[in-house]
C-alpha atoms as a PDB file:
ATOM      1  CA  UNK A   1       0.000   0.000   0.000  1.00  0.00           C
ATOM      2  CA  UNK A   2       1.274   3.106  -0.950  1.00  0.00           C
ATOM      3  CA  UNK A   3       1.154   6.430   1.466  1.00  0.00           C
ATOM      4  CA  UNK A   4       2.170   9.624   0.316  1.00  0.00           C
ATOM      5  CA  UNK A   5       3.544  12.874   2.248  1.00  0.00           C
ATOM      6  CA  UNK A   6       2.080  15.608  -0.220  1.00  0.00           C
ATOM      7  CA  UNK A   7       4.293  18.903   0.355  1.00  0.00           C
ATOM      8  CA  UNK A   8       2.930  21.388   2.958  1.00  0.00           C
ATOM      9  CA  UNK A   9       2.909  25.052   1.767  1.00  0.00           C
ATOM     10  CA  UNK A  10       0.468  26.550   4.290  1.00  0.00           C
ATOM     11  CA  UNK A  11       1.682  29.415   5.041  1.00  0.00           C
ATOM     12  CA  UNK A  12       3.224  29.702   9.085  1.00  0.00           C
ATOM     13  CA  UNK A  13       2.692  33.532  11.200  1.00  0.00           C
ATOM     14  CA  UNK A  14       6.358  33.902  12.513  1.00  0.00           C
ATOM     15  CA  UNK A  15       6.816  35.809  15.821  1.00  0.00           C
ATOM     16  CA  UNK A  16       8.943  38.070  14.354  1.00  0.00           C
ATOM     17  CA  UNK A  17       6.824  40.998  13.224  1.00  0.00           C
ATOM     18  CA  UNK A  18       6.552  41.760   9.371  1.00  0.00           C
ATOM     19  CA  UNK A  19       7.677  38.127   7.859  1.00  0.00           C
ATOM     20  CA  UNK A  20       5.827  35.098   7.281  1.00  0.00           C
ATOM     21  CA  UNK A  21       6.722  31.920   5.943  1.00  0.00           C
ATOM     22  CA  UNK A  22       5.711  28.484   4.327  1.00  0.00           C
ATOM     23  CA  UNK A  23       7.435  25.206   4.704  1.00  0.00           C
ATOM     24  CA  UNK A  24       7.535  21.997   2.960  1.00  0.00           C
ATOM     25  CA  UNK A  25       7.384  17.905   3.570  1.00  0.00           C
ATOM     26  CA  UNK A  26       8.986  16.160   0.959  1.00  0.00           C
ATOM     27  CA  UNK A  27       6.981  13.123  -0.715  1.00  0.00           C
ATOM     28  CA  UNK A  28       7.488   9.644   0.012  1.00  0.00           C
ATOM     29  CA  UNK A  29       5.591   6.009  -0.572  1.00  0.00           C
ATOM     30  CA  UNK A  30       5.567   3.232   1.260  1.00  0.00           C
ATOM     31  CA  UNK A  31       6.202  -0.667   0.779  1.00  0.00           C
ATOM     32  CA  UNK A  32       5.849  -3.234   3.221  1.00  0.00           C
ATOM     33  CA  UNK A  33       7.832  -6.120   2.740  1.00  0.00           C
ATOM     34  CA  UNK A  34       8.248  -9.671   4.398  1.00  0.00           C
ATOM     35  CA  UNK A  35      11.020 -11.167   4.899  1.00  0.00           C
ATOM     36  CA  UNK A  36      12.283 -14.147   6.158  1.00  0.00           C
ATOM     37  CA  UNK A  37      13.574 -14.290  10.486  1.00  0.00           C
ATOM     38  CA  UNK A  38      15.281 -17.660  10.512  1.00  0.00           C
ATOM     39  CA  UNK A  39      15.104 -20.820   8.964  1.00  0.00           C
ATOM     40  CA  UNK A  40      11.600 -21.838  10.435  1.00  0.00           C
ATOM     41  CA  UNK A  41      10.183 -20.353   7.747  1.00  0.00           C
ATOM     42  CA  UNK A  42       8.395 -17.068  10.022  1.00  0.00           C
ATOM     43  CA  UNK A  43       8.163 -14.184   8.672  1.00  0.00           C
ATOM     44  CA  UNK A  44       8.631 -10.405   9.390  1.00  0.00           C
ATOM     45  CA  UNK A  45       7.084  -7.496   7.849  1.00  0.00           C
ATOM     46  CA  UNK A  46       9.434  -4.909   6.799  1.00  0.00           C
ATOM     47  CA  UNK A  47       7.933  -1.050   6.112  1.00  0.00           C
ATOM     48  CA  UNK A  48      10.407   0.847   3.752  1.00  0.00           C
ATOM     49  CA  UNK A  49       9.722   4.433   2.837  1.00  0.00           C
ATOM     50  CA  UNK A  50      11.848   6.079  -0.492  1.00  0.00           C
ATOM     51  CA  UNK A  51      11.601   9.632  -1.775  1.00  0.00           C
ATOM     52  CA  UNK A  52       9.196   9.980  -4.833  1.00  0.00           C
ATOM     53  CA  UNK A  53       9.594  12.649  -7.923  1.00  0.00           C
ATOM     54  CA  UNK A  54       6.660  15.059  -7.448  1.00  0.00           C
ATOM     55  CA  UNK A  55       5.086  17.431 -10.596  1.00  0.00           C
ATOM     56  CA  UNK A  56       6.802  20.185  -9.340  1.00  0.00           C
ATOM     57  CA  UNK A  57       9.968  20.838  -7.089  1.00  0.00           C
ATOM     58  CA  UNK A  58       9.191  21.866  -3.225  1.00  0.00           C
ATOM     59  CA  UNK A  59      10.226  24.893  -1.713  1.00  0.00           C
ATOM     60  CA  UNK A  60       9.951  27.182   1.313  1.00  0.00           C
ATOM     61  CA  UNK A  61       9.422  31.019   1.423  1.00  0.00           C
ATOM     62  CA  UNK A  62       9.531  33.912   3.238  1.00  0.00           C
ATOM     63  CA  UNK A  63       7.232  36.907   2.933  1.00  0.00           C
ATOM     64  CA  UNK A  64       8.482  40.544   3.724  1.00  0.00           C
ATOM     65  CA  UNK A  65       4.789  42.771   3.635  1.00  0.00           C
ATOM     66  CA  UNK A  66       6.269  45.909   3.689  1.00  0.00           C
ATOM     67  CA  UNK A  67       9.155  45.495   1.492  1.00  0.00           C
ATOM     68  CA  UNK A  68      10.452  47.667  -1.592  1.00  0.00           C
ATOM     69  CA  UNK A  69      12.590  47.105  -5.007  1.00  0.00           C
ATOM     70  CA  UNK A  70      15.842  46.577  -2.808  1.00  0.00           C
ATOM     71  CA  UNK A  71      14.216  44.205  -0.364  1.00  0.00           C
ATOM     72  CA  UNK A  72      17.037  41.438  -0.377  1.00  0.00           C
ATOM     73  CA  UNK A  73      16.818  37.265   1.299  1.00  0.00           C
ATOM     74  CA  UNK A  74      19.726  35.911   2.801  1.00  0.00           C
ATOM     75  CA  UNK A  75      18.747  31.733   3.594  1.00  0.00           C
ATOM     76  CA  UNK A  76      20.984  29.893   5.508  1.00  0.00           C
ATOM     77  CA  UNK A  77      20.479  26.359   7.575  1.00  0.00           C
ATOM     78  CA  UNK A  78      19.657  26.838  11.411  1.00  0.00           C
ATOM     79  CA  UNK A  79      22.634  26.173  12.379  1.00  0.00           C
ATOM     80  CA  UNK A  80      24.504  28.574  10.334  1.00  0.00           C
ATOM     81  CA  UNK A  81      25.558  27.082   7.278  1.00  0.00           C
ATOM     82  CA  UNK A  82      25.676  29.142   4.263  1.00  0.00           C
ATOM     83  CA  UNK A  83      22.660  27.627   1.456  1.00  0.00           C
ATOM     84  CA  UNK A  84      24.563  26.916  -1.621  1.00  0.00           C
ATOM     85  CA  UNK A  85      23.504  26.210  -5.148  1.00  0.00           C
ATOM     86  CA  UNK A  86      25.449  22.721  -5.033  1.00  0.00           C
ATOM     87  CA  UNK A  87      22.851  21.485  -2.307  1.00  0.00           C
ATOM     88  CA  UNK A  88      20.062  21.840  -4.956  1.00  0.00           C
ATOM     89  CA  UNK A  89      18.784  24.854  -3.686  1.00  0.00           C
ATOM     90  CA  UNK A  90      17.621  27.673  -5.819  1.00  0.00           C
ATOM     91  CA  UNK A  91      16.973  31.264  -4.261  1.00  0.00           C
ATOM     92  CA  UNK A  92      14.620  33.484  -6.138  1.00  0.00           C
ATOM     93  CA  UNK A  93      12.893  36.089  -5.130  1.00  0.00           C
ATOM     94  CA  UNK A  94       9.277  37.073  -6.411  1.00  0.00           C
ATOM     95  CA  UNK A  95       7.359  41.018  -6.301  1.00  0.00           C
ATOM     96  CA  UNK A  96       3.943  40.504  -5.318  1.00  0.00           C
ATOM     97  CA  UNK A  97       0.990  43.395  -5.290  1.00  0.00           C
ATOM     98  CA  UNK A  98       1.456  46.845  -4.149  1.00  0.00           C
ATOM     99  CA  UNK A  99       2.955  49.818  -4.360  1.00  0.00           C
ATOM    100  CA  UNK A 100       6.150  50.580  -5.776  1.00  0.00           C
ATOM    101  CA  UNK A 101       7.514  52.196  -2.033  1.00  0.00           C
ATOM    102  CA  UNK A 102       5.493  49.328  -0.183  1.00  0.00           C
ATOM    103  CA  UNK A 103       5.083  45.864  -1.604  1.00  0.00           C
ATOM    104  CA  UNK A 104       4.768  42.671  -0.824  1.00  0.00           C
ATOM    105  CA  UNK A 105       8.029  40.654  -1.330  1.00  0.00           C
ATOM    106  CA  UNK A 106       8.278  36.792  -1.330  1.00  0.00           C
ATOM    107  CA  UNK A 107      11.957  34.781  -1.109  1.00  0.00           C
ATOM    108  CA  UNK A 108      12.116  31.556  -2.356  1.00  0.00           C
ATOM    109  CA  UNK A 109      14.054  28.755  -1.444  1.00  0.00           C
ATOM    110  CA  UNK A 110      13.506  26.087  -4.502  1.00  0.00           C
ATOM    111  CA  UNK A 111      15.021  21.963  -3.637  1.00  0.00           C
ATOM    112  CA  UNK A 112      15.734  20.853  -7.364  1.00  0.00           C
ATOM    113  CA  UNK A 113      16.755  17.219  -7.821  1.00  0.00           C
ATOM    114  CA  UNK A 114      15.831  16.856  -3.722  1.00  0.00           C
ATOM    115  CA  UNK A 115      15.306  13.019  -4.440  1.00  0.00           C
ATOM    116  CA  UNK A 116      19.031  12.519  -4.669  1.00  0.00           C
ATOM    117  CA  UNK A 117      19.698  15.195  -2.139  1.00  0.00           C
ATOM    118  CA  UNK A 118      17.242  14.516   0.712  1.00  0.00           C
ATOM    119  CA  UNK A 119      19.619  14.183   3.238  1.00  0.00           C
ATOM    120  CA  UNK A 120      21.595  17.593   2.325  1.00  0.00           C
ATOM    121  CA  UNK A 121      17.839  19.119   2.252  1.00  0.00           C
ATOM    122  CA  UNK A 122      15.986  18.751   5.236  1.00  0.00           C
ATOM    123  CA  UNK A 123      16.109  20.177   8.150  1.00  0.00           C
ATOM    124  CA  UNK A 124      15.415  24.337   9.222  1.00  0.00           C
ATOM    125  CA  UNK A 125      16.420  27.482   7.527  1.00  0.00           C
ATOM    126  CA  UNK A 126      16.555  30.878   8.629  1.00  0.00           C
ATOM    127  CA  UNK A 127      15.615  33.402   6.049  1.00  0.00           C
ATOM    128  CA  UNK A 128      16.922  37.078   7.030  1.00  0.00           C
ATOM    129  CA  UNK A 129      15.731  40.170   5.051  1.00  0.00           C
ATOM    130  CA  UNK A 130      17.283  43.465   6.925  1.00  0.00           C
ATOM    131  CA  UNK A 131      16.400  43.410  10.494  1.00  0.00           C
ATOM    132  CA  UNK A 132      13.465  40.628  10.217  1.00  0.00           C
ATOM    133  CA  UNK A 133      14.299  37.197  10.369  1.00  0.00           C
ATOM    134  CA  UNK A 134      11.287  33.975   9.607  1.00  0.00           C
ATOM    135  CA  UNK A 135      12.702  30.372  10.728  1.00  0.00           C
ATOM    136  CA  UNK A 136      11.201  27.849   7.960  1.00  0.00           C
ATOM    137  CA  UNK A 137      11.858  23.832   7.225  1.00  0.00           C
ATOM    138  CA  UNK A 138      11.662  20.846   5.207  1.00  0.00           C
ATOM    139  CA  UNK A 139      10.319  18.107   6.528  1.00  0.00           C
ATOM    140  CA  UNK A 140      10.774  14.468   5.880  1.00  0.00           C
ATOM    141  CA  UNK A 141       8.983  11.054   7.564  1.00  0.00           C
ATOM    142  CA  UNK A 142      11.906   8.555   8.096  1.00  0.00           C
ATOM    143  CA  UNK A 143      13.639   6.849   5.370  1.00  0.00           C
ATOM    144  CA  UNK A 144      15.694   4.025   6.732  1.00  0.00           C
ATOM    145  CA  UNK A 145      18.928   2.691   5.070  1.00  0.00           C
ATOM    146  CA  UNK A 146      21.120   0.188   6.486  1.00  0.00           C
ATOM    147  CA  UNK A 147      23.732  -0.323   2.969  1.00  0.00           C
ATOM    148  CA  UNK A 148      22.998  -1.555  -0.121  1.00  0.00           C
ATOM    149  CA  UNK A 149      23.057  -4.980   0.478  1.00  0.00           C
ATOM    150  CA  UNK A 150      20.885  -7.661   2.446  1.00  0.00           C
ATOM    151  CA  UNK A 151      23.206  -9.868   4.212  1.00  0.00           C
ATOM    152  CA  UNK A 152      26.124  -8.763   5.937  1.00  0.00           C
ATOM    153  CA  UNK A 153      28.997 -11.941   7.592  1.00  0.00           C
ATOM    154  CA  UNK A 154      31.337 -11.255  10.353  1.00  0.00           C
ATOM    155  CA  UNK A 155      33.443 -13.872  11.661  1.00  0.00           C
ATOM    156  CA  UNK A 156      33.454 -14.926  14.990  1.00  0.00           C
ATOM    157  CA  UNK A 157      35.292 -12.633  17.873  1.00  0.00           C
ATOM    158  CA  UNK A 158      35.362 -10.139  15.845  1.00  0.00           C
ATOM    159  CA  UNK A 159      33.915  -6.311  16.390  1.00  0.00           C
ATOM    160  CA  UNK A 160      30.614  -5.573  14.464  1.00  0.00           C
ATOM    161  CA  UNK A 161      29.459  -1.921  13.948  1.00  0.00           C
ATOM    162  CA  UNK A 162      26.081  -1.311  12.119  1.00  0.00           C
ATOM    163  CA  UNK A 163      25.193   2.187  11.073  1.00  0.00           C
ATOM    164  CA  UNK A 164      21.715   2.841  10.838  1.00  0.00           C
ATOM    165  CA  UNK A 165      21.153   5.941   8.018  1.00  0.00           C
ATOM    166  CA  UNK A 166      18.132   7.784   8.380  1.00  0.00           C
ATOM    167  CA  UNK A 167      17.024  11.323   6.922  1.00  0.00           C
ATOM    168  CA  UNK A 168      13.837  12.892   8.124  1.00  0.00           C
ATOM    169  CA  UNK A 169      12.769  15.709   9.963  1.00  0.00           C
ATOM    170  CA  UNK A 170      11.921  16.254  12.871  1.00  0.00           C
ATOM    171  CA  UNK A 171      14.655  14.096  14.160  1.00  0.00           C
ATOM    172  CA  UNK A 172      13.011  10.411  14.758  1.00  0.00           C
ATOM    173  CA  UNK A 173      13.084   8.304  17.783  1.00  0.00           C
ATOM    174  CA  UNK A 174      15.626   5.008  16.266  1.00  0.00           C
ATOM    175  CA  UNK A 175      15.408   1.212  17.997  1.00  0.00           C
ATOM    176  CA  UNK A 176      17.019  -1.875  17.105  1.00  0.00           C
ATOM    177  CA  UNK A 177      15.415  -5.244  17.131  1.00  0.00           C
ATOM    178  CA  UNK A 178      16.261  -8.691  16.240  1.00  0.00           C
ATOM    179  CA  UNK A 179      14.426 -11.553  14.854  1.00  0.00           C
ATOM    180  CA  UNK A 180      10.921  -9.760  15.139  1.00  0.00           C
ATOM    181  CA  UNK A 181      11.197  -9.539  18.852  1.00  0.00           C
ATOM    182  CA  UNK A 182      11.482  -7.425  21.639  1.00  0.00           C
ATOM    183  CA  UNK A 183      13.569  -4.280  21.192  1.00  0.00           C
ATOM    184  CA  UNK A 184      17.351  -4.474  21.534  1.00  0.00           C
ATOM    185  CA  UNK A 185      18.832  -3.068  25.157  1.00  0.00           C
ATOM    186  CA  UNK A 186      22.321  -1.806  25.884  1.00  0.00           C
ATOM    187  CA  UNK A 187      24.702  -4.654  27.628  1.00  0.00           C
ATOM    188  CA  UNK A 188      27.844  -5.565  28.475  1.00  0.00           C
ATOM    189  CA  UNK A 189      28.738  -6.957  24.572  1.00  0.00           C
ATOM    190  CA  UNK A 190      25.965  -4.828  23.034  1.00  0.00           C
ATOM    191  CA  UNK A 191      26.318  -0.871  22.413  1.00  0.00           C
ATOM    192  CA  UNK A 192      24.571   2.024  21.226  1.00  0.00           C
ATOM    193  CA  UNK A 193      25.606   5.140  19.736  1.00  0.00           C
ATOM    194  CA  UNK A 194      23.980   8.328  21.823  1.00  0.00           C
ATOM    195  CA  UNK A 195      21.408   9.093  18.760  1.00  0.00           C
ATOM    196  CA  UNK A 196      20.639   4.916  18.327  1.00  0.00           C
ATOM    197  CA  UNK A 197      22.353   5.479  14.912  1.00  0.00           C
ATOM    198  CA  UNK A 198      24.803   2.862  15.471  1.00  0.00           C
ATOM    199  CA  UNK A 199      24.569  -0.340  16.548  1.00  0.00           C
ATOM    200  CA  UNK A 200      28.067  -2.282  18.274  1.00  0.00           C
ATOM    201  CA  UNK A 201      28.899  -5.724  19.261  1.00  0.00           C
ATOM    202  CA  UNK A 202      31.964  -5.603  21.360  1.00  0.00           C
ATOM    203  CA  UNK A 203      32.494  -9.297  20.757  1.00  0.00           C
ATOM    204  CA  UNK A 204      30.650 -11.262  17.957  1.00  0.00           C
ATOM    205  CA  UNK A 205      29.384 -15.104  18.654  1.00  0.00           C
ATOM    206  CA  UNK A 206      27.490 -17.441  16.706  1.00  0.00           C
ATOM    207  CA  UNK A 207      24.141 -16.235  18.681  1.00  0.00           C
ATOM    208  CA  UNK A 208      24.325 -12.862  17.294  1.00  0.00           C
ATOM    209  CA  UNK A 209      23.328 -14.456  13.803  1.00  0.00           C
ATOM    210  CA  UNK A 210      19.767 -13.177  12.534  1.00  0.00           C
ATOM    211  CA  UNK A 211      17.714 -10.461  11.003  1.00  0.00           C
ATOM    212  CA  UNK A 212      18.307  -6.895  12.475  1.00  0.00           C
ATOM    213  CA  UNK A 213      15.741  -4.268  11.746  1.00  0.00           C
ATOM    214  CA  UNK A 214      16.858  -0.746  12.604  1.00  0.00           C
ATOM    215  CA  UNK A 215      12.969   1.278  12.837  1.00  0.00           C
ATOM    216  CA  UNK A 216      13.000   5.371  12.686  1.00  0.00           C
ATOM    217  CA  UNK A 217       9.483   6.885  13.619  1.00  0.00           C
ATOM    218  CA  UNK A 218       8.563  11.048  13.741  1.00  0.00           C
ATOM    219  CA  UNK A 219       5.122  12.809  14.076  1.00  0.00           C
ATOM    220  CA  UNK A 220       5.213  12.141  10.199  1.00  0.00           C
ATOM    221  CA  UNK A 221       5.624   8.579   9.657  1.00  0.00           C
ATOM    222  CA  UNK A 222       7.803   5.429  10.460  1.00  0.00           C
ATOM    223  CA  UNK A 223      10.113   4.014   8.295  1.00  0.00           C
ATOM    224  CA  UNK A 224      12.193   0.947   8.745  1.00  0.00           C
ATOM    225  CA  UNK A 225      15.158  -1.251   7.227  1.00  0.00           C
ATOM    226  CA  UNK A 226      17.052  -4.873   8.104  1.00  0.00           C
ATOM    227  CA  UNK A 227      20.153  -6.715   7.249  1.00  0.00           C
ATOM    228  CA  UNK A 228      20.719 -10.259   8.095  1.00  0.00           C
ATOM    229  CA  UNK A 229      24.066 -11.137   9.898  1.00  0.00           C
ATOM    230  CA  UNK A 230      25.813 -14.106   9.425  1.00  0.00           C
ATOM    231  CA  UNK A 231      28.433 -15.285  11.908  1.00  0.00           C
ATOM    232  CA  UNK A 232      31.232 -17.450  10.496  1.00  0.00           C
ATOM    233  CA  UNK A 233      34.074 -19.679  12.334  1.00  0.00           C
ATOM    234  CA  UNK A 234      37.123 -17.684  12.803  1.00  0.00           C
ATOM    235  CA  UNK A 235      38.777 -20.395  10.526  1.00  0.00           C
ATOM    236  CA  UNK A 236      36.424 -19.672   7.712  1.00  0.00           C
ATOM    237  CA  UNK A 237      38.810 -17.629   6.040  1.00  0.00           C
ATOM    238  CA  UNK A 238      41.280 -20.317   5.792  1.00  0.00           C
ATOM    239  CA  UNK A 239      39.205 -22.847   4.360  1.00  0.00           C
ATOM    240  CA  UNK A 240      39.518 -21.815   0.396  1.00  0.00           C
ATOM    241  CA  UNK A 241      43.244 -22.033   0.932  1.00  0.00           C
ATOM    242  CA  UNK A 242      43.745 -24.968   2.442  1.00  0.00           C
ATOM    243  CA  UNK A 243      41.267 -26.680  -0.089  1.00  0.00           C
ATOM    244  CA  UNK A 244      43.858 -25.047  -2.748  1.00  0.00           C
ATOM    245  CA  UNK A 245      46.681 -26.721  -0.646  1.00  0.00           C
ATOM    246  CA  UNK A 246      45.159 -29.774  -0.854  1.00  0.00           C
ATOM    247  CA  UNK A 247      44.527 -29.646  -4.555  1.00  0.00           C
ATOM    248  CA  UNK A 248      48.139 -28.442  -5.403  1.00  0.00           C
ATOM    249  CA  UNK A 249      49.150 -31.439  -3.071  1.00  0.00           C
ATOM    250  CA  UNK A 250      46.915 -34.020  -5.026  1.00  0.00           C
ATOM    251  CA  UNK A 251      48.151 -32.728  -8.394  1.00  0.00           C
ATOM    252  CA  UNK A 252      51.650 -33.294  -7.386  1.00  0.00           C
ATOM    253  CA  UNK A 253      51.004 -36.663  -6.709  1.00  0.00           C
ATOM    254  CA  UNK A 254      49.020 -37.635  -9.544  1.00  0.00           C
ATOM    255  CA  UNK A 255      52.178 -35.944 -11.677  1.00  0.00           C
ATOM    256  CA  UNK A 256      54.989 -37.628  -9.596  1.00  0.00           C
ATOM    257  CA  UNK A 257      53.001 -40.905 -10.461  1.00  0.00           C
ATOM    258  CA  UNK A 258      52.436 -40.561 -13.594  1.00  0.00           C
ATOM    259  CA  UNK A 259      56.325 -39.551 -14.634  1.00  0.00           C
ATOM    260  CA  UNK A 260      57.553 -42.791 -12.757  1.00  0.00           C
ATOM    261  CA  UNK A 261      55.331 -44.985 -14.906  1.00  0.00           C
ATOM    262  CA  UNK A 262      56.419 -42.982 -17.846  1.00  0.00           C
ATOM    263  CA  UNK A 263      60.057 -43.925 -16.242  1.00  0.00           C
ATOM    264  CA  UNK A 264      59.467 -47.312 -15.674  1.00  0.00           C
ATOM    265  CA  UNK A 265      57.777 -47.921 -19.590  1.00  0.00           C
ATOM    266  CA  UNK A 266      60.933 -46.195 -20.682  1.00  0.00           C
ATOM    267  CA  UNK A 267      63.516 -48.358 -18.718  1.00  0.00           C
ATOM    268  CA  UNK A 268      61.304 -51.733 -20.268  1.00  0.00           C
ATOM    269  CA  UNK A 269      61.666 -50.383 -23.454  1.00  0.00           C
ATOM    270  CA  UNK A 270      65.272 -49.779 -23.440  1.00  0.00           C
ATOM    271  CA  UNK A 271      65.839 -53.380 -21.581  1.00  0.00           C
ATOM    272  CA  UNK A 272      63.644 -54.810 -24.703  1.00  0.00           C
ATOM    273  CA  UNK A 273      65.318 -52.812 -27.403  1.00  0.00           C
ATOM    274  CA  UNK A 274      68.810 -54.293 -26.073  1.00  0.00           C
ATOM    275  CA  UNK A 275      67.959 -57.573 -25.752  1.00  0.00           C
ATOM    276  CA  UNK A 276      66.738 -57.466 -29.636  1.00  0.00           C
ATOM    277  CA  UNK A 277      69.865 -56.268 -30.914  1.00  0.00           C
ATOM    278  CA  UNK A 278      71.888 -58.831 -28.556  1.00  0.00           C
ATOM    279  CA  UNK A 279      69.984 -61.453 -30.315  1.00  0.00           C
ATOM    280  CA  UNK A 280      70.416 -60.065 -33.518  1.00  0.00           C
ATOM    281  CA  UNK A 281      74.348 -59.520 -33.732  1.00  0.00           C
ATOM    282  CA  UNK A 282      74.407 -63.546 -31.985  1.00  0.00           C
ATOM    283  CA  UNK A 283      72.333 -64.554 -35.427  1.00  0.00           C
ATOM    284  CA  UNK A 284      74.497 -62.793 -38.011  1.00  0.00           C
ATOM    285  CA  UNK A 285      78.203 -64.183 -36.002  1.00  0.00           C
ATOM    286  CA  UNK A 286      77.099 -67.787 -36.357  1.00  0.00           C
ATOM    287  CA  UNK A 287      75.891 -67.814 -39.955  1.00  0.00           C
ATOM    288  CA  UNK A 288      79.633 -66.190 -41.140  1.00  0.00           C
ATOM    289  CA  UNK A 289      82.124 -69.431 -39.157  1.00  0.00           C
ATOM    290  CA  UNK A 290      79.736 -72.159 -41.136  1.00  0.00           C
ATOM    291  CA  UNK A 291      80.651 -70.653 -44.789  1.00  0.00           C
ATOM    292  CA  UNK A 292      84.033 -70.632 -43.860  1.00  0.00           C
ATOM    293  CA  UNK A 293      84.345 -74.470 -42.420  1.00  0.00           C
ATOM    294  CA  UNK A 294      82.415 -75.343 -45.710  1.00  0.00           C
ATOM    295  CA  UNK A 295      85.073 -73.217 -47.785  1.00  0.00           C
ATOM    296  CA  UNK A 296      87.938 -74.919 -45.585  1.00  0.00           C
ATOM    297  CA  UNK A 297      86.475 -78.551 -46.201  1.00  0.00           C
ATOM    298  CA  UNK A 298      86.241 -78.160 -49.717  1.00  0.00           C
ATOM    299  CA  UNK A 299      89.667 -77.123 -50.171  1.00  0.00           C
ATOM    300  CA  UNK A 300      90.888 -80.247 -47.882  1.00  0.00           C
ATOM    301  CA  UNK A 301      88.524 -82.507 -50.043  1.00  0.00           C
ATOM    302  CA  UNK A 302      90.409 -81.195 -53.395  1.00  0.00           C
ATOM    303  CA  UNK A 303      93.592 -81.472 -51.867  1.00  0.00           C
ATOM    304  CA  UNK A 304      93.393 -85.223 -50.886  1.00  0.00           C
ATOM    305  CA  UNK A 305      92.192 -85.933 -54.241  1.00  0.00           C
ATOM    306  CA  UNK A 306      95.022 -84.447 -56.024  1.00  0.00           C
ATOM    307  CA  UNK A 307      97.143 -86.707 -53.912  1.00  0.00           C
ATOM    308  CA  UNK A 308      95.723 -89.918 -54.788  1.00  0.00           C
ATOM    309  CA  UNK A 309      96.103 -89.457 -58.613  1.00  0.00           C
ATOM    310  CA  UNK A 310      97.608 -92.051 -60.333  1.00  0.00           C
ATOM    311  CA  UNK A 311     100.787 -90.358 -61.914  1.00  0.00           C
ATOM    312  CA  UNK A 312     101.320 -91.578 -65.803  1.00  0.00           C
ATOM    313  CA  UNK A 313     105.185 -92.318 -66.908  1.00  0.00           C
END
């Protein structure tokens, strides 16, 4: 369900004589959300409020009745602070009826872009035009930030410290609760920051896992925002590197394996390929000493024969 904070411009009698002014609330909507607590499956509903584009950019004026040509408007925030252009403010300053000696002068103070710039926006401003001063503001119902993302992890012992973000005006009442439940109290591990803005855990266990919803409420509205916190073991970290360890450790062994077999093939090999030639050069040594008995035993043959011829007279 949306619910929107339409800007205020009803105009405000100041109690300084001669000066009125208007003020504005800047427009928001609402969505509720649920959201898982835990792994039971219950549920907690989450109301987040976000600045909306209107048709027209808010503003806040002051209103000098008896004013002239030269009447001048010098803004500035309440506590001092020079109003500058980069803040997306725009001064202007507008001749209403009358008479050229006496007329009714209004100063403007325009937000442009005040979606982006909520948080540089709200808040009061004094508007000053010679001796008169009016005291105007912005105003904002809470919107609640607690980072960008949904789950935050924090390893055990360690020191956790949650900032709440919230822009609205009037300044909101802030509490802290966890898992849907009661609201968070100041202890002897758990700390607050004096405005509730911050939330501390001097020492982080696994019991400080869960859903943490950090709730802002003004006369305006109430806006809220959560992160889930998950605790790891102190020896998380280490984990992905000894699982690398033990993978570089396994690869060496698989390698140092497979170059011994590769070793051993190549000694079986060798052994094989010098047995073959063993065999071989045994083969070709016989063959050669037969051929020359044969050649010897021929010769011997031929010889006796010769010598056994009858010899004619």
């Amino acid at each position: 369900m949306l619910s929107f904070f339409l800007f205020i411009t009803s105009i405000i009698a100041s109690s300084h004589a001669g000066i009125t002014v208007t003020n504005a609330t800047l427009k928001t909507e609402s969505v509720k959300k649920s959201v898982d607590v835990d792994a039971t499956g219950s549920k907690a509903t989450v109301k987040q409020l976000k600045f909306i584009a209107s048709v027209t950019d808010p503003f806040i004026s002051c209103t000098v009745d008896n004013g002239d040509m030269n009447t001048k408007f010098d803004w500035a925030r309440s506590n001092g602070s020079e109003v500058v252009a980069e803040t997306g403010t725009v001064p202007s300053r507008v001749p209403k009826t009358g008479t050229l000696d006496m007329m009714r002068v209004v100063g403007r103070l325009t937000f442009t872009d005040f979606v982006d710039k909520a948080a540089q926006n709200v808040g009061e401003y004094k508007c000053t035009s010679g001796d008169q001063v009016g005291v105007s503001a912005v105003y904002s119902a809470p919107v609640v930030s607690l980072g960008e993302r949904e789950y935050r992890s924090v390893l055990e012992s360690e020191i956790l410290v949650q900032h709440c973000s919230v822009i609205a005006f009037p300044d909101p009442v802030i509490t802290w609760t966890k898992n849907n439940q009661t609201e968070l109290a100041p202890s002897d591990r758990l700390k607050f920051s004096p405005d509730n803005r911050s939330l501390t855990i001097a020492v982080v266990d696994k019991s400080d896992a869960g859903l943490y919803i950090c709730t802002a409420k003004n006369r305006l509205g109430r806006g809220q925002a959560y992160i889930k916190l998950r605790v790891k073991d102190r020896l998380a970290a280490l984990w992905p590197f000894l699982g690398i360890l033990v993978e570089i450790a396994i690869l060496t062994v698989i390698i140092a394996l497979y170059e011994r077999k590769r070793a051993a093939a190549r000694k079986r090999n060798q052994e094989a390929d010098d047995a073959n030639a063993a065999a071989g050069a045994s083969a070709s040594g016989g063959g050669g000493g037969g051929g020359a008995v044969g050649s010897s035993g021929g010769r011997s043959a031929n010889d006796s024969d010769l010598r056994h011829r009858p010899v004619r007279a």
